[in-house]
PDB file of N, CA and C in Angstrom:
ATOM      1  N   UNK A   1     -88.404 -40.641  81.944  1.00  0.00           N
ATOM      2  CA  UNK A   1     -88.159 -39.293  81.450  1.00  0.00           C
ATOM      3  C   UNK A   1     -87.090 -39.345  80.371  1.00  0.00           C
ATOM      4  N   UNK A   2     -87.279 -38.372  79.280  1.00  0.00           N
ATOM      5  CA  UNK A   2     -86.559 -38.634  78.389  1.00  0.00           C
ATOM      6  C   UNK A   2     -85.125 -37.784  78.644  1.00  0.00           C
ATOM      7  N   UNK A   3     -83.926 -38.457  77.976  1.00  0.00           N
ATOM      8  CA  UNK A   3     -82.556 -37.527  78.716  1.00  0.00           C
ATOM      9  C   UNK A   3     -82.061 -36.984  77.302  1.00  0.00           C
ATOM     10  N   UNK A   4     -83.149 -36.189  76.871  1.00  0.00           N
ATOM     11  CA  UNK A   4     -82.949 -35.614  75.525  1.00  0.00           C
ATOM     12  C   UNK A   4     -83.170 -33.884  76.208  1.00  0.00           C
ATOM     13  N   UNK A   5     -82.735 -33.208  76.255  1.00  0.00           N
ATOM     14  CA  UNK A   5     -82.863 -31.566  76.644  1.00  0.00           C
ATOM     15  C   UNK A   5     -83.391 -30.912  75.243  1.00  0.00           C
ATOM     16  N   UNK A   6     -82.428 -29.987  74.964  1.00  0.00           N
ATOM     17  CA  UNK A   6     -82.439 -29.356  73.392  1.00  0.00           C
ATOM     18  C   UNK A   6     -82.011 -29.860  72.579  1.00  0.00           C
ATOM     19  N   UNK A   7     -82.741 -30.087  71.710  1.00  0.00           N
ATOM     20  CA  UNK A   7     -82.112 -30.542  70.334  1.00  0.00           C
ATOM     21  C   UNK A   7     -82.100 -29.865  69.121  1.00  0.00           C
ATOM     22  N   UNK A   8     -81.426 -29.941  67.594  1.00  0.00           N
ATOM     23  CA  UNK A   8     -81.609 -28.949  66.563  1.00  0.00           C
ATOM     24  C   UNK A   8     -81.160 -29.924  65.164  1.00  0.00           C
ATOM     25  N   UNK A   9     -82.203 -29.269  64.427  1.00  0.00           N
ATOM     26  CA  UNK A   9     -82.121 -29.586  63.257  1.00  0.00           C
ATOM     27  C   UNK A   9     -81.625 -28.628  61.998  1.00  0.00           C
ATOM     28  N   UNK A  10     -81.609 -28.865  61.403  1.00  0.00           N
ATOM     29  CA  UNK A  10     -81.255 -27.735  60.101  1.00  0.00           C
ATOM     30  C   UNK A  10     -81.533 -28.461  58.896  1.00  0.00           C
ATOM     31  N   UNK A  11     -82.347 -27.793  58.158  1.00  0.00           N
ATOM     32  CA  UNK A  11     -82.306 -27.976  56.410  1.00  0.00           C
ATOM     33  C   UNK A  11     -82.589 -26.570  55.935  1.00  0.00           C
ATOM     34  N   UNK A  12     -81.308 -27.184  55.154  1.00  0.00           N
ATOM     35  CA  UNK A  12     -80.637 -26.215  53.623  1.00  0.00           C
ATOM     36  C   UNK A  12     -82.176 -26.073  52.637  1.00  0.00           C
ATOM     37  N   UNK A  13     -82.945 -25.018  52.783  1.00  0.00           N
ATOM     38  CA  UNK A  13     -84.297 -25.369  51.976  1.00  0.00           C
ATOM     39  C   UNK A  13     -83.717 -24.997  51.151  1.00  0.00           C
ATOM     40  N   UNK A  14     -83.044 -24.631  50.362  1.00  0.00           N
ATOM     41  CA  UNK A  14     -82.338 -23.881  49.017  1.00  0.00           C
ATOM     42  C   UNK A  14     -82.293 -25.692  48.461  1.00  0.00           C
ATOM     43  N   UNK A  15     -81.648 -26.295  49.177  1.00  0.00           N
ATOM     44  CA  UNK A  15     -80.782 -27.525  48.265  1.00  0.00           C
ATOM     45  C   UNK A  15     -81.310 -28.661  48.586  1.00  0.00           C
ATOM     46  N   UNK A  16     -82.751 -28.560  49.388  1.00  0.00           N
ATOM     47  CA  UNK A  16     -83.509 -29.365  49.562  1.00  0.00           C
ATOM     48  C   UNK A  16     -82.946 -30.989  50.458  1.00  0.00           C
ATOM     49  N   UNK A  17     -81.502 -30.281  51.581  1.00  0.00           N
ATOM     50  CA  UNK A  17     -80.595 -31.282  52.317  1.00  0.00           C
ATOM     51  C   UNK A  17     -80.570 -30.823  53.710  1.00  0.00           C
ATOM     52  N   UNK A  18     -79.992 -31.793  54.778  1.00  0.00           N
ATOM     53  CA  UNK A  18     -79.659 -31.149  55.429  1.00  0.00           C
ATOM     54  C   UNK A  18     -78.202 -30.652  55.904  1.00  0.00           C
ATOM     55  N   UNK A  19     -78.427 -29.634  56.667  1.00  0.00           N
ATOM     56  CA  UNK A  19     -76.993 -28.745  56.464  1.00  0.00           C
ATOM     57  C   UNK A  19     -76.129 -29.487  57.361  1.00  0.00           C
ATOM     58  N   UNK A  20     -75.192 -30.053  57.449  1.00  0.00           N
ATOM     59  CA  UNK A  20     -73.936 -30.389  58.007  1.00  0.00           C
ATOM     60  C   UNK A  20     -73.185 -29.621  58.388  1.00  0.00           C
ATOM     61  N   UNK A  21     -72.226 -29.638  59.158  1.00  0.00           N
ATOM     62  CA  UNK A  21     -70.944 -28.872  60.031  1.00  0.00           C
ATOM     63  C   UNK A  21     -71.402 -27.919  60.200  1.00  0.00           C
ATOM     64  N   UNK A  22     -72.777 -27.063  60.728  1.00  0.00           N
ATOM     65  CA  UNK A  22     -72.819 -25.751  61.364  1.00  0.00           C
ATOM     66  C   UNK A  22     -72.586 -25.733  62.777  1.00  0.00           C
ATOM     67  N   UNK A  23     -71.585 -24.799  63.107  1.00  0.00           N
ATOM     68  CA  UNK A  23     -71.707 -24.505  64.270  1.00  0.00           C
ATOM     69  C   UNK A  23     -72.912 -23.783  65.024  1.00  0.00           C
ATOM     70  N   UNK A  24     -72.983 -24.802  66.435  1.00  0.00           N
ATOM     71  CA  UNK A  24     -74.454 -24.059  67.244  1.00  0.00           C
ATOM     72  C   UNK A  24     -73.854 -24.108  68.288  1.00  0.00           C
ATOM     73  N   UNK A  25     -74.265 -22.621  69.203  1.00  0.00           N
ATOM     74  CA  UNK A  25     -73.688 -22.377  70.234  1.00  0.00           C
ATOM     75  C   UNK A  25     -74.528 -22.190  71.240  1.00  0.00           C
ATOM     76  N   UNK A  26     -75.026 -22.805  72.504  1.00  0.00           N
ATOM     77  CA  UNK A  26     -75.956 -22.801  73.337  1.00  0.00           C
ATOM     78  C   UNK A  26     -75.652 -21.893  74.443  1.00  0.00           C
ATOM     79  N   UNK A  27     -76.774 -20.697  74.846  1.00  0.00           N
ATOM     80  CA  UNK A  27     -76.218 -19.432  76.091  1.00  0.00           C
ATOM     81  C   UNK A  27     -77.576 -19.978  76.786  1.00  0.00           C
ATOM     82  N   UNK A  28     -77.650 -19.752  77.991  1.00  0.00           N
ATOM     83  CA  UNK A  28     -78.199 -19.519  78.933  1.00  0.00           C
ATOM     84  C   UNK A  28     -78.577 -18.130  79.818  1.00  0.00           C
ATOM     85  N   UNK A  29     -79.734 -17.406  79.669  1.00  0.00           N
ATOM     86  CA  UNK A  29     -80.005 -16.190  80.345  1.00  0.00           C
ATOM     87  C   UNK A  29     -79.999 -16.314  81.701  1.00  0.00           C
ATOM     88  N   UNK A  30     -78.941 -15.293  82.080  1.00  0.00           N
ATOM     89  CA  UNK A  30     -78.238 -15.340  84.020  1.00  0.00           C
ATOM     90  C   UNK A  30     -79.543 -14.312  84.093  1.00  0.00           C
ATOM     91  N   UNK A  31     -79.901 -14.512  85.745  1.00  0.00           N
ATOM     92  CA  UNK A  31     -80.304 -13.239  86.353  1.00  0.00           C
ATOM     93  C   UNK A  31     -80.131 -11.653  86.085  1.00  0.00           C
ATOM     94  N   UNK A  32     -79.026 -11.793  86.028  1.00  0.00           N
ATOM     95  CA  UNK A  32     -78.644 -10.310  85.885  1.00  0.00           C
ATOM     96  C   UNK A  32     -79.036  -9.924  83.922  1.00  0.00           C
ATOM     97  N   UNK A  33     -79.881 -10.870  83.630  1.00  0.00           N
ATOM     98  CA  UNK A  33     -79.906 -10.391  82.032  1.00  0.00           C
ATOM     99  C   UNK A  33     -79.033 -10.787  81.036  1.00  0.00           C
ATOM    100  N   UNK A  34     -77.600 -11.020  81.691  1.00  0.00           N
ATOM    101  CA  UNK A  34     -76.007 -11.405  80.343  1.00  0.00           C
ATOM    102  C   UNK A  34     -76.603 -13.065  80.177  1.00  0.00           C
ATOM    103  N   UNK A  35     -75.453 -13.190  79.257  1.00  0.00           N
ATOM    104  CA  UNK A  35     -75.831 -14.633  78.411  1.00  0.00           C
ATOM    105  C   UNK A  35     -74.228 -15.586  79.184  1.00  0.00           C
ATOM    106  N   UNK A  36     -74.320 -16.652  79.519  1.00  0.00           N
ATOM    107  CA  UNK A  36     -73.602 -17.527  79.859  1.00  0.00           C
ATOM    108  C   UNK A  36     -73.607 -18.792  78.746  1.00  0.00           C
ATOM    109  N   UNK A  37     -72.592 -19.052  78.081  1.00  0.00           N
ATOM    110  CA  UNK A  37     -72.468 -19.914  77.087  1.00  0.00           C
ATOM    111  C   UNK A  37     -72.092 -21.154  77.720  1.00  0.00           C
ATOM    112  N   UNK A  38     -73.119 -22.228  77.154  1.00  0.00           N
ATOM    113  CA  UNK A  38     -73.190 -23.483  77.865  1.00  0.00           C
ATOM    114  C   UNK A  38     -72.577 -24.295  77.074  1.00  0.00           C
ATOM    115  N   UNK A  39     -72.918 -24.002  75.813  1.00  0.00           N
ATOM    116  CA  UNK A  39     -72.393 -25.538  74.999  1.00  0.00           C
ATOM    117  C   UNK A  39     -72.274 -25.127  73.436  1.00  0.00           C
ATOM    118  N   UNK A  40     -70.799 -25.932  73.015  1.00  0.00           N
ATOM    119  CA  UNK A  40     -71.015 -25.418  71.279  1.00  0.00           C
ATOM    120  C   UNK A  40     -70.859 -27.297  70.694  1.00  0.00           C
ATOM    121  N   UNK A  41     -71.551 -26.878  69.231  1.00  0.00           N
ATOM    122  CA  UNK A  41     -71.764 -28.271  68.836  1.00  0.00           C
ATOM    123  C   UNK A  41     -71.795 -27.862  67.455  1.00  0.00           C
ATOM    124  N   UNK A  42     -71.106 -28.844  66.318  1.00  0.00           N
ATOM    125  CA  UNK A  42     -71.391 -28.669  65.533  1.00  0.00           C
ATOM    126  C   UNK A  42     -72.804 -30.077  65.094  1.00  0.00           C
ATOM    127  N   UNK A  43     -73.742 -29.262  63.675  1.00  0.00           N
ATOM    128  CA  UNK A  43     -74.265 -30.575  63.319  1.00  0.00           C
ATOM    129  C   UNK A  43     -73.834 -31.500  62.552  1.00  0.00           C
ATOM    130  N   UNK A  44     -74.099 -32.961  62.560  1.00  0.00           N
ATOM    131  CA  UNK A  44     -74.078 -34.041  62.108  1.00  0.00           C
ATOM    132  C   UNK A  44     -74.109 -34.129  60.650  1.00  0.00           C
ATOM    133  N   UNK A  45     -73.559 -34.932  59.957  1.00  0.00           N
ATOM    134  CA  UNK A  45     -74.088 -34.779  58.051  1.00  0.00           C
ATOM    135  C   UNK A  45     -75.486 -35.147  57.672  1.00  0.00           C
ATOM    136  N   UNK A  46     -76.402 -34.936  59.148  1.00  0.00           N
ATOM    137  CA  UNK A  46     -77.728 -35.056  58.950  1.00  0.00           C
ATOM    138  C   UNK A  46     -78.521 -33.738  59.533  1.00  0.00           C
ATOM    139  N   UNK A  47     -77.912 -32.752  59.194  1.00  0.00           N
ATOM    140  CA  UNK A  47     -77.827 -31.468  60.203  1.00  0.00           C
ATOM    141  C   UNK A  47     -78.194 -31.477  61.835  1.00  0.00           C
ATOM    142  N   UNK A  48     -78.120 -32.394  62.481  1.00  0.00           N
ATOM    143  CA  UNK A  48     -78.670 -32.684  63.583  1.00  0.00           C
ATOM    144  C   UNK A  48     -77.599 -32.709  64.814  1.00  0.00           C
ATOM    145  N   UNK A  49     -78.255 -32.047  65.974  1.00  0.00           N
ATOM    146  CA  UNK A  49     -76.937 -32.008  67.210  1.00  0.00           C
ATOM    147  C   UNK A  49     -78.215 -32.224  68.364  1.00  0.00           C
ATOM    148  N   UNK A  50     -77.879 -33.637  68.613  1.00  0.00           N
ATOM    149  CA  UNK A  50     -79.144 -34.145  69.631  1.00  0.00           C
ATOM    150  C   UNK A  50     -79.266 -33.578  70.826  1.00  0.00           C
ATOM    151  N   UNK A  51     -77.965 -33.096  71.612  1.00  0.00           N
ATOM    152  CA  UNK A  51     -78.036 -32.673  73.110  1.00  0.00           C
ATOM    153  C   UNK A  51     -77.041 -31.776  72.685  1.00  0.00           C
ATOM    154  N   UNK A  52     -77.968 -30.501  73.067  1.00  0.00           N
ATOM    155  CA  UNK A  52     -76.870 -29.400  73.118  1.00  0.00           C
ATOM    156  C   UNK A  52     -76.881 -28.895  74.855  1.00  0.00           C
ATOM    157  N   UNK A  53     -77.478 -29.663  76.084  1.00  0.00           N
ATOM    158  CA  UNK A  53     -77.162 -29.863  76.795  1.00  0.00           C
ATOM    159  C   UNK A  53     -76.882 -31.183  77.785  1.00  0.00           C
ATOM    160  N   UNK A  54     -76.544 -31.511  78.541  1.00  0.00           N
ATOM    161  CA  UNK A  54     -76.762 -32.295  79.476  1.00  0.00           C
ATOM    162  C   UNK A  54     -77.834 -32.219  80.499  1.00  0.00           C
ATOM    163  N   UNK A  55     -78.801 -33.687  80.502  1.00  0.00           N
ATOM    164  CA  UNK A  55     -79.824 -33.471  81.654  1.00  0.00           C
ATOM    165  C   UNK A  55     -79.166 -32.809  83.038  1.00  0.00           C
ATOM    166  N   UNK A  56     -78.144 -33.358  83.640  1.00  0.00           N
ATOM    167  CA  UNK A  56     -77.399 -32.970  85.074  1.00  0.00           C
ATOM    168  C   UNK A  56     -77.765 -31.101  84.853  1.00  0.00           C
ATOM    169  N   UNK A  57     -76.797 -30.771  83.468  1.00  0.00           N
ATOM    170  CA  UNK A  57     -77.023 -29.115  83.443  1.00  0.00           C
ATOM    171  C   UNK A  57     -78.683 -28.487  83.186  1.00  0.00           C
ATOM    172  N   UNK A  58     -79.052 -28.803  82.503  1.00  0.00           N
ATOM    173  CA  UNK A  58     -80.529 -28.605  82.362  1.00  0.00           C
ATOM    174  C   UNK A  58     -81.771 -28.061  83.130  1.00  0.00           C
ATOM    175  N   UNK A  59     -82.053 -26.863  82.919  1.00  0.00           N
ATOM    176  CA  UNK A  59     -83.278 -26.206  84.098  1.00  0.00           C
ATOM    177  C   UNK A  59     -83.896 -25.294  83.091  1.00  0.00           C
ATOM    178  N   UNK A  60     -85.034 -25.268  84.011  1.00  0.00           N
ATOM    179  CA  UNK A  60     -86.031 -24.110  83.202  1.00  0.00           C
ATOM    180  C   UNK A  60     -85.625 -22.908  82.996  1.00  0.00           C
ATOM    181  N   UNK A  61     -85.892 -22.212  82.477  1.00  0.00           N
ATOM    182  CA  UNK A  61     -85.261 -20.559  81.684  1.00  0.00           C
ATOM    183  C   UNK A  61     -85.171 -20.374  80.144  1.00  0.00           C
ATOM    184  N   UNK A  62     -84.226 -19.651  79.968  1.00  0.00           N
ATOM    185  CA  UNK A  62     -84.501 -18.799  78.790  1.00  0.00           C
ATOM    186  C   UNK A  62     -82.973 -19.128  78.116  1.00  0.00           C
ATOM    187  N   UNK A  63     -83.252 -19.975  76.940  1.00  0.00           N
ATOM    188  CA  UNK A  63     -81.748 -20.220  76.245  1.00  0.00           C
ATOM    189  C   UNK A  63     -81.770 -19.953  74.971  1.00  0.00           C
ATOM    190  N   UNK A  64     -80.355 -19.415  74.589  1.00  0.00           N
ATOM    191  CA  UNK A  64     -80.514 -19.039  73.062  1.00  0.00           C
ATOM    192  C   UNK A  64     -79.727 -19.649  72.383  1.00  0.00           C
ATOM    193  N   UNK A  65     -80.158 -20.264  70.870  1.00  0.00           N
ATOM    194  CA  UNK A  65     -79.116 -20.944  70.174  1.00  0.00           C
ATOM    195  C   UNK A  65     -78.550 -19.960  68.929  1.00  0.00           C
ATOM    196  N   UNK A  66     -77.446 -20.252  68.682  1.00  0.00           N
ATOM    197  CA  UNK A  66     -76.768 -19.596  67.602  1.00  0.00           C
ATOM    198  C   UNK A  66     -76.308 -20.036  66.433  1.00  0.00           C
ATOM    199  N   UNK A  67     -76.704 -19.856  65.469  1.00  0.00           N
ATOM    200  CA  UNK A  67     -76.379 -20.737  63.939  1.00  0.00           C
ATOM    201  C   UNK A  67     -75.318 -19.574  63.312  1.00  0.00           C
ATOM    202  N   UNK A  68     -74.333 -20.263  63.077  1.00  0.00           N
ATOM    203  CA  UNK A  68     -73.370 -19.699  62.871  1.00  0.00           C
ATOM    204  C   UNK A  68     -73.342 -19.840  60.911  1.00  0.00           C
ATOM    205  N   UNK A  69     -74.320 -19.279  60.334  1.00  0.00           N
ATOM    206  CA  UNK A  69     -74.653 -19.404  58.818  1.00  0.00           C
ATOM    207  C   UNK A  69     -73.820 -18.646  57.881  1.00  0.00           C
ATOM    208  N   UNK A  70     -73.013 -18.038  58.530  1.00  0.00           N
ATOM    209  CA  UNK A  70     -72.151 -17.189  57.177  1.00  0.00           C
ATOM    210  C   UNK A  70     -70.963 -18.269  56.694  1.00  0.00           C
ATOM    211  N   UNK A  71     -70.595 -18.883  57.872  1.00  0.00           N
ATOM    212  CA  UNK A  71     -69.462 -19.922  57.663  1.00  0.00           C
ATOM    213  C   UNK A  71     -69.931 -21.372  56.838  1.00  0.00           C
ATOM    214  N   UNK A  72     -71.004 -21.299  57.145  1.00  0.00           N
ATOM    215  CA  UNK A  72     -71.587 -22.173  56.619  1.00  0.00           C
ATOM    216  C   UNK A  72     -72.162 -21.955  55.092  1.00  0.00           C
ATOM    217  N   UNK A  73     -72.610 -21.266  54.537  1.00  0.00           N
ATOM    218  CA  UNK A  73     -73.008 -20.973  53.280  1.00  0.00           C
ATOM    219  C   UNK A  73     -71.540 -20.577  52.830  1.00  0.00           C
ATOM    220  N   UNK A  74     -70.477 -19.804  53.076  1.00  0.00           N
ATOM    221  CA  UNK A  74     -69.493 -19.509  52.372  1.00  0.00           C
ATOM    222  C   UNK A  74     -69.032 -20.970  52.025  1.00  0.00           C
ATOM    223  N   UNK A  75     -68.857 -22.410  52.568  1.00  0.00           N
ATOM    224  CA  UNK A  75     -68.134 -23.450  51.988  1.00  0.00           C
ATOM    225  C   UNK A  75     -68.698 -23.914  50.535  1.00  0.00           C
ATOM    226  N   UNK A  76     -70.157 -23.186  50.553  1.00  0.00           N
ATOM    227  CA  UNK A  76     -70.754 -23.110  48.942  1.00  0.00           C
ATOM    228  C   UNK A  76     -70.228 -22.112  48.063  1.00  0.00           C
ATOM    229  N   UNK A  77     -68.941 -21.386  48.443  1.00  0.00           N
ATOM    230  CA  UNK A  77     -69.288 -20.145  48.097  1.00  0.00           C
ATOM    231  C   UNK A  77     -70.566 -19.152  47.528  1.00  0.00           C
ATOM    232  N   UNK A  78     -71.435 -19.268  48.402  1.00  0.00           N
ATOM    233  CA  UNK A  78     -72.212 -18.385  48.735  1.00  0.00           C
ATOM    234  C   UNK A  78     -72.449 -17.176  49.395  1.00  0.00           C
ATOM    235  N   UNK A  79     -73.302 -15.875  49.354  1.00  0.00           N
ATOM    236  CA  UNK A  79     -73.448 -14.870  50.691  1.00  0.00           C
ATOM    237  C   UNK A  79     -74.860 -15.296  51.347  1.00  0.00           C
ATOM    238  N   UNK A  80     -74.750 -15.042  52.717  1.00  0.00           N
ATOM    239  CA  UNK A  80     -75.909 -14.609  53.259  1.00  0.00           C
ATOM    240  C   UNK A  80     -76.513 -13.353  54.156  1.00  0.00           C
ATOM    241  N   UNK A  81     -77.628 -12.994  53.990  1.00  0.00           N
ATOM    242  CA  UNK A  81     -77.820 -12.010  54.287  1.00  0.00           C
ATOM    243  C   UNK A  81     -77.539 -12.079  56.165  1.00  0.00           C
ATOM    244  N   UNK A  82     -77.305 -13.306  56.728  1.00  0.00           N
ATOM    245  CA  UNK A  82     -77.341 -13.466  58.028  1.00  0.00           C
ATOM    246  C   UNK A  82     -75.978 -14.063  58.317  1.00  0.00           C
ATOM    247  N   UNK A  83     -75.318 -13.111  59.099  1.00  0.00           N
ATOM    248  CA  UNK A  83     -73.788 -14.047  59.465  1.00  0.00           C
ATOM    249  C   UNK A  83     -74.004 -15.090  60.667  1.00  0.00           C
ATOM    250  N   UNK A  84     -75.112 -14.807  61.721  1.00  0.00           N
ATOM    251  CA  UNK A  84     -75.531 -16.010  62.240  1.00  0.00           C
ATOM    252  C   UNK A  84     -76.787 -15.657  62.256  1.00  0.00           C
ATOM    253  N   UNK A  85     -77.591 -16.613  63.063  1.00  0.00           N
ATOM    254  CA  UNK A  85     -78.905 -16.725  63.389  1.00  0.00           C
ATOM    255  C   UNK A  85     -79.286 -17.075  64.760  1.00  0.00           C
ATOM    256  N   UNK A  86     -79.691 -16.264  65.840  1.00  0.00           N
ATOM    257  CA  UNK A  86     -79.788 -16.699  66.951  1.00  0.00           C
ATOM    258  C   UNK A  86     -81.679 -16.979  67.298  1.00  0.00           C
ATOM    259  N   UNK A  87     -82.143 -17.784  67.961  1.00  0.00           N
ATOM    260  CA  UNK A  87     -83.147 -18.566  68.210  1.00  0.00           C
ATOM    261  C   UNK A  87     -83.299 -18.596  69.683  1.00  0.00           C
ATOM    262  N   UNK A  88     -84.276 -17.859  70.136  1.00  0.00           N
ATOM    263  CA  UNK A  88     -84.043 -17.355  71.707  1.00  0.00           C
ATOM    264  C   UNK A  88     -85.902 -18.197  72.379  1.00  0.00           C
ATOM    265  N   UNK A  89     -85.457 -19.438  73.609  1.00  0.00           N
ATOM    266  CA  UNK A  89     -86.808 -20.273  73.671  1.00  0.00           C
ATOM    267  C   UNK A  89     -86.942 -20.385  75.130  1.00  0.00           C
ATOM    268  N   UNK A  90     -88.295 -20.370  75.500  1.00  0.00           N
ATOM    269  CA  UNK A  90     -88.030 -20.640  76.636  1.00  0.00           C
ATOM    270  C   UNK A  90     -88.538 -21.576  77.462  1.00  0.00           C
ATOM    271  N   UNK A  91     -87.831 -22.649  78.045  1.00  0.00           N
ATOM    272  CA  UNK A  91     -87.804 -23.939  78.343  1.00  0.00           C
ATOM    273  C   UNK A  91     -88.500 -24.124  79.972  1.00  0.00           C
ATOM    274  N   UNK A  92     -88.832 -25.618  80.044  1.00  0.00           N
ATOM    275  CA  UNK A  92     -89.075 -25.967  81.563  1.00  0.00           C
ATOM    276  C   UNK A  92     -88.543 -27.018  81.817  1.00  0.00           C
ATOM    277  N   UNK A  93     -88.414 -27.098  83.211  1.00  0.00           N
ATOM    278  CA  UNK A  93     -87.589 -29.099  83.513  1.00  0.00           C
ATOM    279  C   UNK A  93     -88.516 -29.735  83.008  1.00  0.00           C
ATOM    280  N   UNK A  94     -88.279 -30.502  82.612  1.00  0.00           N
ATOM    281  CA  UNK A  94     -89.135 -32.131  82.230  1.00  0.00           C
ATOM    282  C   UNK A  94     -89.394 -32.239  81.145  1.00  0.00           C
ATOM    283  N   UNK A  95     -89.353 -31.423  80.056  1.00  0.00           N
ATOM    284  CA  UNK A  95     -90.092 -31.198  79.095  1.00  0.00           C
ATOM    285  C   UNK A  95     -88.651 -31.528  77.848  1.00  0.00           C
ATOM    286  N   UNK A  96     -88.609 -31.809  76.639  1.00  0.00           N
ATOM    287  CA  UNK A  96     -87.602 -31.923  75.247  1.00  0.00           C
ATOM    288  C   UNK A  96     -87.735 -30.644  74.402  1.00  0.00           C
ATOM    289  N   UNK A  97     -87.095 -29.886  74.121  1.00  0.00           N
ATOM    290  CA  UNK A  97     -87.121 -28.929  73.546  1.00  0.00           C
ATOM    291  C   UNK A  97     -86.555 -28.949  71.959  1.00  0.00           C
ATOM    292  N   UNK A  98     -86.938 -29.283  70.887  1.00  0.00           N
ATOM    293  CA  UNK A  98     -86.167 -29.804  69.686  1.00  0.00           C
ATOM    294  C   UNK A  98     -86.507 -28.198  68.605  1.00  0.00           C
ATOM    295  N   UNK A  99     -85.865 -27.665  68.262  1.00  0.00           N
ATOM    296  CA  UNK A  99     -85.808 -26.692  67.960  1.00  0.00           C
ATOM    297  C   UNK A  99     -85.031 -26.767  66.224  1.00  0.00           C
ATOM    298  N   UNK A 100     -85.799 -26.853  65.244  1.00  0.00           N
ATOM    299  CA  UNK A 100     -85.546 -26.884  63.679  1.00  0.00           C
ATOM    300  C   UNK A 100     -85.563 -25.753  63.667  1.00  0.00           C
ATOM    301  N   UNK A 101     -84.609 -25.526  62.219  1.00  0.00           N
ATOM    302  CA  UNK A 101     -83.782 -24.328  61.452  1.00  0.00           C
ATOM    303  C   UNK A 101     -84.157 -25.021  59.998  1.00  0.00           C
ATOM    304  N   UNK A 102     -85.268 -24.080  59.341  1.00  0.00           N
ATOM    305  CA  UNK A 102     -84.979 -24.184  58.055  1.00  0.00           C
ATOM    306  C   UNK A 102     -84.468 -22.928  57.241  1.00  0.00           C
ATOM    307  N   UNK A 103     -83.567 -23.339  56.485  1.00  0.00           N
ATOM    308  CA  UNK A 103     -82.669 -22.143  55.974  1.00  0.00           C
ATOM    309  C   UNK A 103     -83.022 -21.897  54.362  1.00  0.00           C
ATOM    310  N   UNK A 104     -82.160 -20.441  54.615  1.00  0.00           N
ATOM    311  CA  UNK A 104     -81.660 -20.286  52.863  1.00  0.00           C
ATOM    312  C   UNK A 104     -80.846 -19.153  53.133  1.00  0.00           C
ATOM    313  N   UNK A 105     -79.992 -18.787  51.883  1.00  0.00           N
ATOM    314  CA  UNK A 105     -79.720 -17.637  52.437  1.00  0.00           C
ATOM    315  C   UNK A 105     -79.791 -16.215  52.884  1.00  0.00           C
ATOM    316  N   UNK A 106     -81.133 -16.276  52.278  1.00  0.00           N
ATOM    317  CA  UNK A 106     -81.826 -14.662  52.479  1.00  0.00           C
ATOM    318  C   UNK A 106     -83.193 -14.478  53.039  1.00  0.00           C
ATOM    319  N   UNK A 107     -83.546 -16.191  53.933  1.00  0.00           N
ATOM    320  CA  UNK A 107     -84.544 -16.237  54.815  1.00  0.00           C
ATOM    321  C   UNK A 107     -84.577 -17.700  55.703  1.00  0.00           C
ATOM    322  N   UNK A 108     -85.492 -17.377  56.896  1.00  0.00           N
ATOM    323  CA  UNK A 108     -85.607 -18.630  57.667  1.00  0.00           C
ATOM    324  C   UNK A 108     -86.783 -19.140  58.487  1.00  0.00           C
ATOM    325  N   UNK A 109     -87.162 -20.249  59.021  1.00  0.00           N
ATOM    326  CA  UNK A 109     -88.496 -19.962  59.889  1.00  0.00           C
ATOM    327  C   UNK A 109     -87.789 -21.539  60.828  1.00  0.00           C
ATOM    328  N   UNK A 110     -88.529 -21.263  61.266  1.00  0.00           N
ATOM    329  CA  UNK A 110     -88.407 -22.086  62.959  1.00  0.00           C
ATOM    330  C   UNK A 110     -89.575 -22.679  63.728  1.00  0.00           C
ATOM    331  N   UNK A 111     -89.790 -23.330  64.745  1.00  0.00           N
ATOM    332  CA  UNK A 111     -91.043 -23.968  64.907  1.00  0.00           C
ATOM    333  C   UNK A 111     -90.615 -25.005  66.355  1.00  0.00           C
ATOM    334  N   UNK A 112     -91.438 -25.373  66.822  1.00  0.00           N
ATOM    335  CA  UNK A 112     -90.930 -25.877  68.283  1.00  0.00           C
ATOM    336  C   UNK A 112     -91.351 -27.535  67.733  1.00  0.00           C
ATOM    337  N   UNK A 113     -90.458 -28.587  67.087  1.00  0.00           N
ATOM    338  CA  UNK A 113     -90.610 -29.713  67.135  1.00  0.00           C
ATOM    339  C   UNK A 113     -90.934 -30.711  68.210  1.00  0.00           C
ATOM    340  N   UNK A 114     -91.090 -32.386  67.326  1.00  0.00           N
ATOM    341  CA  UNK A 114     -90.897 -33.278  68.537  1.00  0.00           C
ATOM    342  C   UNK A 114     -89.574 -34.235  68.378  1.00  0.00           C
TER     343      UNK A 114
END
């Protein structure tokens, strides 16, 4: 079994790279509906943050990631129309969940990788 949980990618489609130092913040949906924040990570200078959990923590449900893109486009001095971007999936045990972010700043799309 692979001890890969969620994973995330990001490319800058504007600059045709991938995005480095974004912060991603991993919640977990409780019973009662609220969000429990599991894990923050920034990405790699390959926009990449391989485990944004631990297998031990890891179960089926409903987790949301958060791209924290305003901080991130401002080091271009840039605006974006999105101060973050949240990405809401819903997972099972056993399974890798790799979850790409392609960006810009005034749009995005997403897609369930391998």
């Amino acid at each position: 079994m692979s001890k890969r949980t969620i994973s995330t990618h990001i490319l800058n489609s504007c600059e045709g790279k991938a995005a480095g130092n974004v912060t991603v913040i991993l919640f977990r949906k409780k019973p009662d509906n609220s969000w429990e924040e599991i894990s923050s990570s920034k990405t790699n200078n390959d926009g990449r943050i391989e485990n944004l959990i631990t297998l031990e923590n890891f179960r089926g449900g409903v987790y949301k990631l958060r791209f924290g893109i305003s901080e991130y486009f401002a080091t271009f001095h840039k605006k974006s129309l999105y101060p973050y971007i949240e990405i809401t999936v819903e997972c099972e045990e056993g399974q890798h969940y790799h979850v790409p972010l392609l960006l810009s700043p005034f749009s995005y799309s997403t897609y369930r990788g391998t």
